[in-house]
C-alpha atoms as a PDB file:
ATOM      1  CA  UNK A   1      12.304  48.275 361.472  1.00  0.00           C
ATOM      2  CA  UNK A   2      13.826  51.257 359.660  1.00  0.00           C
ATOM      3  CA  UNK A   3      15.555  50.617 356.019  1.00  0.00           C
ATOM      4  CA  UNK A   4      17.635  52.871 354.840  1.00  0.00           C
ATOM      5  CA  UNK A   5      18.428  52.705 351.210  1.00  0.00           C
ATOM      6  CA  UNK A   6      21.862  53.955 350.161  1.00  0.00           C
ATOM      7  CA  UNK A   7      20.222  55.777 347.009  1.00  0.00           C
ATOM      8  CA  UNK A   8      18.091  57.525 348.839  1.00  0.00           C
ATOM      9  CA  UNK A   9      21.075  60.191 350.022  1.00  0.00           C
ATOM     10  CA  UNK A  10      19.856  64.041 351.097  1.00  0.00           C
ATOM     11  CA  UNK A  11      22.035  66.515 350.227  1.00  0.00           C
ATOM     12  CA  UNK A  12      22.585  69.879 351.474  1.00  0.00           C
ATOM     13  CA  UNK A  13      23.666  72.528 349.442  1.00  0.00           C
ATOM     14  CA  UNK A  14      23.085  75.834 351.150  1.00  0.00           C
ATOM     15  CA  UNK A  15      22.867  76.917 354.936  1.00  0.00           C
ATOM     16  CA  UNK A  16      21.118  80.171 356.182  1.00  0.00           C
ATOM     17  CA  UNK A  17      21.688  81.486 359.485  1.00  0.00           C
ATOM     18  CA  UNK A  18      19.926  85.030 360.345  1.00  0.00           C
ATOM     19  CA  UNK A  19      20.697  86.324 363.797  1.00  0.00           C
ATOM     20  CA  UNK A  20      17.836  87.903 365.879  1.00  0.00           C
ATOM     21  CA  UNK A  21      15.824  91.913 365.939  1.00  0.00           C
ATOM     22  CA  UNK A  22      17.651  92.492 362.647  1.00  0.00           C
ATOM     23  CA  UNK A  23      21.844  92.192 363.036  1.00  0.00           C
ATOM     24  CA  UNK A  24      22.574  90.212 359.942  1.00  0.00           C
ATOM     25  CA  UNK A  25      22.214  87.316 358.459  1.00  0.00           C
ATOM     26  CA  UNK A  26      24.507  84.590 356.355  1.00  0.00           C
ATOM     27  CA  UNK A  27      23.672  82.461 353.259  1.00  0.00           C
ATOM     28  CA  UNK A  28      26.513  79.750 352.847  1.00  0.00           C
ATOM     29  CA  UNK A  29      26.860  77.551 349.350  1.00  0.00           C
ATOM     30  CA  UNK A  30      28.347  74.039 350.121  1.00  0.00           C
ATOM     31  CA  UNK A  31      30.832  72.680 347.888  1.00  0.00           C
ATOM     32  CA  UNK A  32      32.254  69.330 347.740  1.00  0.00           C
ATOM     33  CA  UNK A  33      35.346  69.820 348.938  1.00  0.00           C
ATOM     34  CA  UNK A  34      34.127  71.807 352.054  1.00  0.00           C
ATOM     35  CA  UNK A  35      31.928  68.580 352.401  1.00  0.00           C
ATOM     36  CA  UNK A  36      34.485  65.765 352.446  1.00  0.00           C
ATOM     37  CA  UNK A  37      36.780  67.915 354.801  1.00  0.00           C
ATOM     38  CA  UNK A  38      33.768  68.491 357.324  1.00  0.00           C
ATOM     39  CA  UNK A  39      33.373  65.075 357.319  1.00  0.00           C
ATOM     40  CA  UNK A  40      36.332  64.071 357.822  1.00  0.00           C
ATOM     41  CA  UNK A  41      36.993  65.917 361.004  1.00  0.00           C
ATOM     42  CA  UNK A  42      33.855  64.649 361.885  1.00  0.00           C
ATOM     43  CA  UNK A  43      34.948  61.203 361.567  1.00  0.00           C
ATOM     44  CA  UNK A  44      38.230  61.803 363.505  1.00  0.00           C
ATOM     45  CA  UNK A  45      36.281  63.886 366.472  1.00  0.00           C
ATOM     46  CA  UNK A  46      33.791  60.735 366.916  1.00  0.00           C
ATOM     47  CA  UNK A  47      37.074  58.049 366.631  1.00  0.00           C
ATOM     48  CA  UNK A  48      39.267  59.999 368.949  1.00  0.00           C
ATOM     49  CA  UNK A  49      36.714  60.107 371.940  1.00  0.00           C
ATOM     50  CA  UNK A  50      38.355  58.557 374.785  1.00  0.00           C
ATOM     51  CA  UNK A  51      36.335  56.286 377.489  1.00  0.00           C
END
């Protein structure tokens, strides 16, 4: 049985995304207010799936 303790919360606070043989890459700083919005929409997506 897994327990999941509601203390034990991960956080993310920065995503990197490089692209491959060298075109660029993107560092992204997550703020709280990015964070509720994302989820949100996230939580309306999953709702809104129709059967």
């Amino acid at each position: 049985m897994l327990t999941i303790n509601m203390r034990d919360r991960v956080s993310l606070e920065t995503v990197s995304v490089s692209l491959p043989f060298g075109i660029g890459s993107m560092v992204w700083k997550v703020d709280t207010t990015q964070r509720k919005a994302a989820w949100s929409l996230y939580c309306k997506l999953v709702l809104s799936v129709l059967p």
